[in-house]
C-alpha atoms as a PDB file:
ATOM      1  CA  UNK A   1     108.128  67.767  42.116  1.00  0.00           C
ATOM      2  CA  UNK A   2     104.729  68.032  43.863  1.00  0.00           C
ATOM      3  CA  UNK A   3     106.567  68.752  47.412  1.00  0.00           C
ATOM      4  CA  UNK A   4     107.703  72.604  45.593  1.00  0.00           C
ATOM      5  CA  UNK A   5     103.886  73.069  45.429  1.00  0.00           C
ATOM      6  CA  UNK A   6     103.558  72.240  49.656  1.00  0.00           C
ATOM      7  CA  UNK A   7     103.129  76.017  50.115  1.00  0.00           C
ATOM      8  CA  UNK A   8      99.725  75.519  52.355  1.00  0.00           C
ATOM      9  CA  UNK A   9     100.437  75.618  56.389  1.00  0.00           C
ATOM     10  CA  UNK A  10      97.899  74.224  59.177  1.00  0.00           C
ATOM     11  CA  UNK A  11      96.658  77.637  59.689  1.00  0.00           C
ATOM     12  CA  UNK A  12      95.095  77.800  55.689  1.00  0.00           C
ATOM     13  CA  UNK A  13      93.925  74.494  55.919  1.00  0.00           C
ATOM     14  CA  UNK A  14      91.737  74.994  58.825  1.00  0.00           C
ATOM     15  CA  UNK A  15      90.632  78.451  57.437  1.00  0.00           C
ATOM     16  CA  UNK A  16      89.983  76.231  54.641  1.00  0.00           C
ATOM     17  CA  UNK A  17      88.186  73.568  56.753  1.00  0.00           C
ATOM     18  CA  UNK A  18      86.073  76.384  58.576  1.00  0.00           C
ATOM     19  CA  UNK A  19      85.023  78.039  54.801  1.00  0.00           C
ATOM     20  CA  UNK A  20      83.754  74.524  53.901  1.00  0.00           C
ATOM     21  CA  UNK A  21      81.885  73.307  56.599  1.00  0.00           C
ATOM     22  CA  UNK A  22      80.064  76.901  56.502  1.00  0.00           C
ATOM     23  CA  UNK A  23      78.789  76.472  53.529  1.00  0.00           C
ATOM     24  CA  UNK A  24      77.569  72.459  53.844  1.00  0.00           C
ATOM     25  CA  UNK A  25      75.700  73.807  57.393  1.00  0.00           C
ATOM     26  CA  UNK A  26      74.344  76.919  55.548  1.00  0.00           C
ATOM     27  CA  UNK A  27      72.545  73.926  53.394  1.00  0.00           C
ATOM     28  CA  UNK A  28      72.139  71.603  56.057  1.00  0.00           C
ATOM     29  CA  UNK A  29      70.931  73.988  58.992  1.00  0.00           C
ATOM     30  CA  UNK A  30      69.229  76.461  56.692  1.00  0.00           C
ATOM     31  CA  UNK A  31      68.513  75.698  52.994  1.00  0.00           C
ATOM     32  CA  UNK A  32      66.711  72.498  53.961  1.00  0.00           C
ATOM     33  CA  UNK A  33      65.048  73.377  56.710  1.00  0.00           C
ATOM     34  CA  UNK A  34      63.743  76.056  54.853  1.00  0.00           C
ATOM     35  CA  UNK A  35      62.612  73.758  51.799  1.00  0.00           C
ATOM     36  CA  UNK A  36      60.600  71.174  54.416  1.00  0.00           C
ATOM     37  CA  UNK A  37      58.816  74.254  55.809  1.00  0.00           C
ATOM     38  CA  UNK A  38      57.496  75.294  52.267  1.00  0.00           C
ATOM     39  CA  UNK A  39      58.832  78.919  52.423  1.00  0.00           C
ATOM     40  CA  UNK A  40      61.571  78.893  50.257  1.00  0.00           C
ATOM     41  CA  UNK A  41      61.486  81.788  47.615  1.00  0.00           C
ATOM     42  CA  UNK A  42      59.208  81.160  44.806  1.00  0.00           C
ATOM     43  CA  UNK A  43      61.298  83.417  42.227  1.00  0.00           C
ATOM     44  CA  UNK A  44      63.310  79.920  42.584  1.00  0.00           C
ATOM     45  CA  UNK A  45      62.362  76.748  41.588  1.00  0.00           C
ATOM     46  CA  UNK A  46      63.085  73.795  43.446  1.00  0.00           C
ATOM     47  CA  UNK A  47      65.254  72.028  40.753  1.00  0.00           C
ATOM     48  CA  UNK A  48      67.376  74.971  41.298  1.00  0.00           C
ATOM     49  CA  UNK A  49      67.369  75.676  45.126  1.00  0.00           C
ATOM     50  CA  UNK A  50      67.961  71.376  45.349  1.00  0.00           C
ATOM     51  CA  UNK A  51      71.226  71.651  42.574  1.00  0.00           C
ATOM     52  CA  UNK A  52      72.372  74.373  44.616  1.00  0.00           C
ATOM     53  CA  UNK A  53      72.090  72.737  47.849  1.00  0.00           C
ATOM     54  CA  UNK A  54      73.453  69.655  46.818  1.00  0.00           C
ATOM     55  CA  UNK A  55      76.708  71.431  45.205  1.00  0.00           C
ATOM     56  CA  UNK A  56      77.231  73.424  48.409  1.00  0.00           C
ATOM     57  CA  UNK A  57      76.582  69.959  50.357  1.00  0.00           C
ATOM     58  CA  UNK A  58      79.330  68.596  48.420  1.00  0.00           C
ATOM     59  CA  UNK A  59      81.952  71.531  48.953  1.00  0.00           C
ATOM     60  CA  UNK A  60      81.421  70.515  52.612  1.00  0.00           C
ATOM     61  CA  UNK A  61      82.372  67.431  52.368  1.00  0.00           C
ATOM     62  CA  UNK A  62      86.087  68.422  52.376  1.00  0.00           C
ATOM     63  CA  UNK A  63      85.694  69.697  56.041  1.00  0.00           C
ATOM     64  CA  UNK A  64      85.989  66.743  58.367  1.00  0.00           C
ATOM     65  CA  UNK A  65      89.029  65.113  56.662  1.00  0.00           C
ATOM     66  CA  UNK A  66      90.773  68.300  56.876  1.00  0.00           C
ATOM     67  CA  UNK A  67      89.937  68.325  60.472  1.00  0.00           C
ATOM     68  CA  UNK A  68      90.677  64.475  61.289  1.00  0.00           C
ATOM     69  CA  UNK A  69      93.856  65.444  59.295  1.00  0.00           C
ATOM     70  CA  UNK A  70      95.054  68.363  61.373  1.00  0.00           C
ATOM     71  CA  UNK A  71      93.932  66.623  64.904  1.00  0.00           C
ATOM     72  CA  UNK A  72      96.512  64.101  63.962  1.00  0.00           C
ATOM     73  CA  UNK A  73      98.916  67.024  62.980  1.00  0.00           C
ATOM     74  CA  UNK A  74      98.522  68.059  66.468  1.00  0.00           C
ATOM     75  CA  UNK A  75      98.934  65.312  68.480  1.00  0.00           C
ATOM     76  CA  UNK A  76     102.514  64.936  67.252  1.00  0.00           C
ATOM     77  CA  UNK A  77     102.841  68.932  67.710  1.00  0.00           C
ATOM     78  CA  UNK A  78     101.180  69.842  71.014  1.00  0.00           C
ATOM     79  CA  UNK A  79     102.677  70.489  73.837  1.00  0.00           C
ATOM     80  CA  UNK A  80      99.952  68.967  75.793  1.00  0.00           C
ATOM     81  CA  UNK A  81      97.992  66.024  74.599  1.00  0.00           C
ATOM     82  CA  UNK A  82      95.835  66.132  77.860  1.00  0.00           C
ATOM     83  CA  UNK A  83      94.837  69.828  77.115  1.00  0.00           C
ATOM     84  CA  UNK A  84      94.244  69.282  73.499  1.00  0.00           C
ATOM     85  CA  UNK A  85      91.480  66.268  74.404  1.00  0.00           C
ATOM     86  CA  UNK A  86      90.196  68.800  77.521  1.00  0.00           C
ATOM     87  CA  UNK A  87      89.334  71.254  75.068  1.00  0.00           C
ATOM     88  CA  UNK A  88      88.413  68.817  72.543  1.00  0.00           C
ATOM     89  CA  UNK A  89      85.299  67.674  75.511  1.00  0.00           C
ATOM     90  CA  UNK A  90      85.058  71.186  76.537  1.00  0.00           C
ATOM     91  CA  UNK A  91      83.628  72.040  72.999  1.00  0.00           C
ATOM     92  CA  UNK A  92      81.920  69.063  72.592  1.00  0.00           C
ATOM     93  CA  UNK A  93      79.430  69.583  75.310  1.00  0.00           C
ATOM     94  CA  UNK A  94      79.237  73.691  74.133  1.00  0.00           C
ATOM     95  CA  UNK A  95      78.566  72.412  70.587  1.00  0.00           C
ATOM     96  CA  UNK A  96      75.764  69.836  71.435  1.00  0.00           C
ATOM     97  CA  UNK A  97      72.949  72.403  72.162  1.00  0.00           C
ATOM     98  CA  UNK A  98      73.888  74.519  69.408  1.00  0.00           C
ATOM     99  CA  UNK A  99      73.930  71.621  66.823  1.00  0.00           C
ATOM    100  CA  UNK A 100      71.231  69.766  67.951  1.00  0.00           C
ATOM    101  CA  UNK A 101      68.815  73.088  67.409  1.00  0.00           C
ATOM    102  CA  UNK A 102      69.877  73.890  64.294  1.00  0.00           C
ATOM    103  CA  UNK A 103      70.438  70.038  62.321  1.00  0.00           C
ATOM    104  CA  UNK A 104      67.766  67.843  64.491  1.00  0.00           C
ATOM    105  CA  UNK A 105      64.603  69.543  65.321  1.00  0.00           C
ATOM    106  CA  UNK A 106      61.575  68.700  63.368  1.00  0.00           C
ATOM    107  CA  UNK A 107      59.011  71.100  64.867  1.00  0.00           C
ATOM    108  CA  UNK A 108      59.889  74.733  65.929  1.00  0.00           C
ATOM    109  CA  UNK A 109      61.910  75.013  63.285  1.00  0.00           C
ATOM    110  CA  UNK A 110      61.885  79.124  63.103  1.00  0.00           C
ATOM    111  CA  UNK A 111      61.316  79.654  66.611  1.00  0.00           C
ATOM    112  CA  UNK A 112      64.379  81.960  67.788  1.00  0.00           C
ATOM    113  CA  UNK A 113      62.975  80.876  71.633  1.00  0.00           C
ATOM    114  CA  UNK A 114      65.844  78.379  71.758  1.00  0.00           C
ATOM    115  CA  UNK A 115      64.186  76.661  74.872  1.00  0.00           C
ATOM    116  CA  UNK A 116      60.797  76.324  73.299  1.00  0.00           C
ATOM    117  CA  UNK A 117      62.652  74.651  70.674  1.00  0.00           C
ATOM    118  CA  UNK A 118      64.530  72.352  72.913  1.00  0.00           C
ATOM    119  CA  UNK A 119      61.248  71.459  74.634  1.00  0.00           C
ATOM    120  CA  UNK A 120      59.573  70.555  71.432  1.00  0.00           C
ATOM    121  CA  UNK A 121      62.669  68.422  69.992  1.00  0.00           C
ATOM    122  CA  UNK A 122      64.195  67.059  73.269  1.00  0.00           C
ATOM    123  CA  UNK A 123      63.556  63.440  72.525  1.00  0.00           C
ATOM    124  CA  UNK A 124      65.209  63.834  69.124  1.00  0.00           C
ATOM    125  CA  UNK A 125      68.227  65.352  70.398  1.00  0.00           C
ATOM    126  CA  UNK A 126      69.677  62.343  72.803  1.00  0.00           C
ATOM    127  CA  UNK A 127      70.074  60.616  69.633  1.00  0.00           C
ATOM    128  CA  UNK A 128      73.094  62.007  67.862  1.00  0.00           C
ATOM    129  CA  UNK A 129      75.781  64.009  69.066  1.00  0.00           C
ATOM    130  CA  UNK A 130      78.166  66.335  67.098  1.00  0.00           C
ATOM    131  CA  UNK A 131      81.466  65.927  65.251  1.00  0.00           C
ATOM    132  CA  UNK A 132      83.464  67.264  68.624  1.00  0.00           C
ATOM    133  CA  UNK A 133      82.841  63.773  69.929  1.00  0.00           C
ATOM    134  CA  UNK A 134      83.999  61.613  67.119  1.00  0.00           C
ATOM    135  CA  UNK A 135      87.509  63.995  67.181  1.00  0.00           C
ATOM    136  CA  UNK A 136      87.786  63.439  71.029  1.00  0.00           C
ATOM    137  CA  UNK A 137      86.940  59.325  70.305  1.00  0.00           C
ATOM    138  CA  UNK A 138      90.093  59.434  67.673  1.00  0.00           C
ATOM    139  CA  UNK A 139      92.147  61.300  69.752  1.00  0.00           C
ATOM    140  CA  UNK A 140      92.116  59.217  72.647  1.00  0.00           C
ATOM    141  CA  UNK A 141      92.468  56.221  70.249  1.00  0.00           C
ATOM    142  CA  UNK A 142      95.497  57.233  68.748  1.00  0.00           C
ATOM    143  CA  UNK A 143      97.394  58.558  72.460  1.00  0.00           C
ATOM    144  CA  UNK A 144      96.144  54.919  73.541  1.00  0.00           C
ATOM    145  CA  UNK A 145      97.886  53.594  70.394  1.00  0.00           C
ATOM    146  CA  UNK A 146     100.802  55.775  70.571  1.00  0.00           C
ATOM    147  CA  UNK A 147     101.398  54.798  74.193  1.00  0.00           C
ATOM    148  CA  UNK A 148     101.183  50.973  74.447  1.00  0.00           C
ATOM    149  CA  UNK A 149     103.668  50.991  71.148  1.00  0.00           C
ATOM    150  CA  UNK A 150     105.767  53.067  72.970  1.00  0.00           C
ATOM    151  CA  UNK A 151     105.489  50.979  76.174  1.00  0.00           C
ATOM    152  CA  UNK A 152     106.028  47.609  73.759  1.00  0.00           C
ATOM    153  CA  UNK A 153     109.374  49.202  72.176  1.00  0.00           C
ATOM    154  CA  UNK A 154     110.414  50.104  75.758  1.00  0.00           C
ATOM    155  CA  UNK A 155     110.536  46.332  76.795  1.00  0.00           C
ATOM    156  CA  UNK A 156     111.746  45.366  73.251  1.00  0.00           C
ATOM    157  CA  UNK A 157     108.481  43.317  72.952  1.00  0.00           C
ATOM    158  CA  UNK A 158     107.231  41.790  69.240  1.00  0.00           C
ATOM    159  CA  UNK A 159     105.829  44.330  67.070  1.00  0.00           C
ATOM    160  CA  UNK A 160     103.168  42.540  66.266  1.00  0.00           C
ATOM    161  CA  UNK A 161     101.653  43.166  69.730  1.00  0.00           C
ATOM    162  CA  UNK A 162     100.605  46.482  68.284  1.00  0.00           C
ATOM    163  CA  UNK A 163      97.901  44.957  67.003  1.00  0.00           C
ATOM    164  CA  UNK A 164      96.312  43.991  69.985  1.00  0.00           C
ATOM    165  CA  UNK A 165      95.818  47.385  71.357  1.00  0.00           C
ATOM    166  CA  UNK A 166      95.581  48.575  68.128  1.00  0.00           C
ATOM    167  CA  UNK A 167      92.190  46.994  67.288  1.00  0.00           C
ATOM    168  CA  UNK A 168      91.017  46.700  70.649  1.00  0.00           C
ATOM    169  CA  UNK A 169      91.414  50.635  71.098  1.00  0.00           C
ATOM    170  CA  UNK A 170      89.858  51.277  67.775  1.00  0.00           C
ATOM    171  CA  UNK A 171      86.736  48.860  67.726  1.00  0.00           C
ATOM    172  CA  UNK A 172      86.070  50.374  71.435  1.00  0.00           C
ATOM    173  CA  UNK A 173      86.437  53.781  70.103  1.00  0.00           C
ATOM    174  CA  UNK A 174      84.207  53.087  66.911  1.00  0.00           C
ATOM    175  CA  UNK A 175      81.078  51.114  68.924  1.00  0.00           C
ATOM    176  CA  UNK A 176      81.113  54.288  71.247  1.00  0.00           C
ATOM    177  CA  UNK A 177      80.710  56.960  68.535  1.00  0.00           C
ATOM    178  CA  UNK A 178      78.398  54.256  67.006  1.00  0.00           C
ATOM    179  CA  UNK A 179      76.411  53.935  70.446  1.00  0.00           C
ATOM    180  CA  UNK A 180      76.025  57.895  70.493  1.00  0.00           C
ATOM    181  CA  UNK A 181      76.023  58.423  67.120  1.00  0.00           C
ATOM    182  CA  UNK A 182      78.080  61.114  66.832  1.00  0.00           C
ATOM    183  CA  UNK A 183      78.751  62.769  63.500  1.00  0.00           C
ATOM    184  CA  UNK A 184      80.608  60.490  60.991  1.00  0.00           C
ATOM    185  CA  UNK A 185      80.740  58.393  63.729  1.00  0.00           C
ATOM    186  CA  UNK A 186      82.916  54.942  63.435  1.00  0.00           C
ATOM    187  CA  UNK A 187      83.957  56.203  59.529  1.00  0.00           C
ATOM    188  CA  UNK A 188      85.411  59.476  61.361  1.00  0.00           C
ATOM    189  CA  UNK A 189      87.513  57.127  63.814  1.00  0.00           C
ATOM    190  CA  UNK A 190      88.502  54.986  61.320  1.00  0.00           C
ATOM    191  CA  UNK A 191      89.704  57.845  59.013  1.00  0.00           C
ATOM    192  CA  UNK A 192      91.460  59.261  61.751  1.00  0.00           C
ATOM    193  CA  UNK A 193      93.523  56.218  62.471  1.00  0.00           C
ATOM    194  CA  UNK A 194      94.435  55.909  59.096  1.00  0.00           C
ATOM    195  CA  UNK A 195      95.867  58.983  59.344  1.00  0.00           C
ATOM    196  CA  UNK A 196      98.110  58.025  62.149  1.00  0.00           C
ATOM    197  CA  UNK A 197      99.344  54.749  60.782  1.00  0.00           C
ATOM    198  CA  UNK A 198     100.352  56.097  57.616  1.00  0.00           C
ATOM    199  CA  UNK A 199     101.423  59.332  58.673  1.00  0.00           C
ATOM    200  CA  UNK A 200     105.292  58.707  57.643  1.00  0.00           C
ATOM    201  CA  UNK A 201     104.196  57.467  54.140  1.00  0.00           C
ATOM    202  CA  UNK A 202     103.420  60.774  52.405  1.00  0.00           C
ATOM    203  CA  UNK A 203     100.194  60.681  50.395  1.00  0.00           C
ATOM    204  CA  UNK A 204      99.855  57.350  50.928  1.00  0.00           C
ATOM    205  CA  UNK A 205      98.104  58.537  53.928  1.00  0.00           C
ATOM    206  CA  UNK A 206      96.165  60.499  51.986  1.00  0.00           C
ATOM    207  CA  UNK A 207      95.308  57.394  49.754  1.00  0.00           C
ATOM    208  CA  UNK A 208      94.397  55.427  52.064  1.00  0.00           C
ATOM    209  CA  UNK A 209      92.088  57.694  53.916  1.00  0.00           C
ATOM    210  CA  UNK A 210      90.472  59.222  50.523  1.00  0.00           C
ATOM    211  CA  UNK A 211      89.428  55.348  49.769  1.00  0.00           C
ATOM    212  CA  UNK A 212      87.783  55.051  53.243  1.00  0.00           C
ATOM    213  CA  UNK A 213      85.796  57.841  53.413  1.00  0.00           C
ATOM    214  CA  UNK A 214      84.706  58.042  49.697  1.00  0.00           C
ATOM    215  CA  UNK A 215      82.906  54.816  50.643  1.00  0.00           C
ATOM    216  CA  UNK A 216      80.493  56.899  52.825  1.00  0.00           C
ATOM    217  CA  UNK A 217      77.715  58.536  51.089  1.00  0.00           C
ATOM    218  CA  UNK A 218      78.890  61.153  48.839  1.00  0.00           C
ATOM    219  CA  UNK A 219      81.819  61.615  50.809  1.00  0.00           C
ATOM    220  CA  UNK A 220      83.769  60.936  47.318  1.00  0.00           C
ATOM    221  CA  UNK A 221      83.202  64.666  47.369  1.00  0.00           C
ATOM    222  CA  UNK A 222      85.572  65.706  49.868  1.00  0.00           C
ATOM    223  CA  UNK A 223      88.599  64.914  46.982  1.00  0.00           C
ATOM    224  CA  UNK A 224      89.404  68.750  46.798  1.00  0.00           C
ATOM    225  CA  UNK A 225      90.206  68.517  50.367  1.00  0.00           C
ATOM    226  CA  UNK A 226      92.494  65.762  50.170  1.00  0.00           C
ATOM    227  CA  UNK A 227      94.404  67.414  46.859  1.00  0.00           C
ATOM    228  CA  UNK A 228      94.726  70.099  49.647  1.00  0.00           C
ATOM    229  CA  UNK A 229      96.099  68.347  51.724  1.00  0.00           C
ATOM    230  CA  UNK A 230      99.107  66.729  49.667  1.00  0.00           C
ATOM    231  CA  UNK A 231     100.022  70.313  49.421  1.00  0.00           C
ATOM    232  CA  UNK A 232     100.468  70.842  53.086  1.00  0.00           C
ATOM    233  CA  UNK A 233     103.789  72.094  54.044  1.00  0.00           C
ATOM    234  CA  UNK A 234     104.106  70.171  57.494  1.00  0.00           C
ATOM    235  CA  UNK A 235     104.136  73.775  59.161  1.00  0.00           C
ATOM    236  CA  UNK A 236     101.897  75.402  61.570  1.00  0.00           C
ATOM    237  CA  UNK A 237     101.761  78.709  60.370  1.00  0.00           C
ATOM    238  CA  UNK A 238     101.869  81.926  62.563  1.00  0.00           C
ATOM    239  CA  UNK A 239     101.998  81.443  66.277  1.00  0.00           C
ATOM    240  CA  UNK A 240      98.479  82.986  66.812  1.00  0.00           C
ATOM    241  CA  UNK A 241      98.617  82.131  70.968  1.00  0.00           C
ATOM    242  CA  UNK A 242      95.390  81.661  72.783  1.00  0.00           C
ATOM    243  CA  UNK A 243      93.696  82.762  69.490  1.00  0.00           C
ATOM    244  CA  UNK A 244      93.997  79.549  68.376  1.00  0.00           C
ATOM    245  CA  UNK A 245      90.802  78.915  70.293  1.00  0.00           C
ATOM    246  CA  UNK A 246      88.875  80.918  68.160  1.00  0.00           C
ATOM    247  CA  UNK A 247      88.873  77.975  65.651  1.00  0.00           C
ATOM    248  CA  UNK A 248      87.376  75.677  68.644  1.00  0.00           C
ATOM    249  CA  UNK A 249      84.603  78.804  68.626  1.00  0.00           C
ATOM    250  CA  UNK A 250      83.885  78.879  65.098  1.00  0.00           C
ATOM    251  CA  UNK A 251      82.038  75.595  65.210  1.00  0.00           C
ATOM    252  CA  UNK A 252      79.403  76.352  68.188  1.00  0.00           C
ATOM    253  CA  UNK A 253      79.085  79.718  67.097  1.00  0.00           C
ATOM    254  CA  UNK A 254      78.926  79.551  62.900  1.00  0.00           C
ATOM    255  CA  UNK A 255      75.893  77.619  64.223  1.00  0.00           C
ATOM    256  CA  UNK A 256      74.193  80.071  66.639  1.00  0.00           C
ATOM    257  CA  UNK A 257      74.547  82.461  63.840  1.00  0.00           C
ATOM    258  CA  UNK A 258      73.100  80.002  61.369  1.00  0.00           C
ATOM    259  CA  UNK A 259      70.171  79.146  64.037  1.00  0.00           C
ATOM    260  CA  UNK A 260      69.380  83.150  64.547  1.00  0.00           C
ATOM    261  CA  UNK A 261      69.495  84.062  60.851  1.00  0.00           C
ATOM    262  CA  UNK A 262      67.396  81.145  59.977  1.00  0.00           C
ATOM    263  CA  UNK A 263      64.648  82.100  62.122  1.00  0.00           C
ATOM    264  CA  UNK A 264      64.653  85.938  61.993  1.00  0.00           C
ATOM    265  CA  UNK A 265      64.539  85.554  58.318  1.00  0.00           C
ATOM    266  CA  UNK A 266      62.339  83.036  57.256  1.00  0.00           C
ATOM    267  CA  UNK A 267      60.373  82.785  61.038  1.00  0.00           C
END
């Protein structure tokens, strides 16, 4: 019955994704920042602003699993898994200045001079890295995966040598984002492989990954997401070309935007 309802393609769920993770980072990167400088509007009270941030904190939460979702959508799907983690690291390092001004700085806060702000916060910022990272980590944990099963069916070896590889691969992958503290870090990996192991058992991949991540913070939150999800149709959607890259730009540059607004407004 419920697969009648799988009318929602990859293309909708990242549009979905993107709409999501706009609105946590408007809260994250601008309503709180805001708050801890003492400037927010007096016509509203904090009690308000704070229910309002924390509601638009929790829509976000349905971002990253979409994401972690789709990534493992498209390693079965690209044509290239060597291009997909090259652009993954591409972004990564043209995310990192971008969200370290506008999530981790504690002084400068509305100063649009981006390098005074960098200056002022540079310590702060070798400390965590953003969510680019943690998708490259579980990418090249699941081609490592993929491959040495492939390699063990190949030479008719036990199955149960997966699971060598299998947690090696994964604990490596998880102390890394750990050890740079990128964003979900070792819960984002772990999600991710879920979502490759259970890929052939329909929602109970969902299942699966909804219990792991609810056990993160408030990350029970992101349950919309995953209802979206079961509704997936297992299709791309429109062959959009090299535009597809403009959904690798959304993240570094929802954030500029978020970064300029924030300081011409309130600075």
């Amino acid at each position: 019955m419920l697969e009648k309802l799988q009318k929602i393609d990859g293309h909708t769920l990242k549009l979905i994704a993107c709409l999501s993770m706009l609105i946590d980072h408007i809260a994250a990167g601008v309503i709180l920042h805001v708050v801890r400088a003492g400037i927010y509007p007096q016509a509203v009270s904090f009690e308000t602003l704070n229910t309002i941030y924390q509601w638009m904190r929790y829509i976000g939460r349905s971002a990253f699993p979409i994401f972690s979702f789709l990534l493992v959508e498209g390693f079965f799907y690209t044509k290239s898994r060597l291009r997909y983690a090259t652009s993954l690291l591409i972004f990564a390092f043209i995310s990192e200045i971008p969200y370290d001004v506008l999530f981790h700085s504690e002084t400068e806060l509305l100063n649009i001079n981006v390098f005074e702000v960098i200056a002022a916060n540079k310590d702060l910022y070798s400390e965590q890295s953003n969510v680019y990272f943690t998708l490259l980590f579980g990418l090249l944990t699941i081609w490592g995966i993929d491959r040495c099963a492939r390699f063990l069916r190949e030479k008719q070896l036990s199955f149960y040598l997966n699971l060598i590889p299998l947690v090696a691969l994964t604990s490596a992958s998880c102390y890394v984002s750990v050890l740079m503290n990128s964003d979900y870090d070792y819960h984002g990996i772990l999600l991710i492989v879920i979502f490759y192991l259970l890929r052939n058992y329909s929602y109970l991949n969902l299942l699966g990954g909804y219990i792991w991540i609810s056990s993160f913070s408030i990350e029970y939150a992101s349950f919309p997401g995953f209802l979206l999800m079961a509704l997936y149709n297992h299709k791309r959607g429109k062959n959009i070309g090299n535009f597809k890259y403009l959904f690798y730009f959304f993240y570094p540059l929802h954030m500029i935007i978020l970064f300029i607004f924030r300081c011409l407004v309130y600075g």
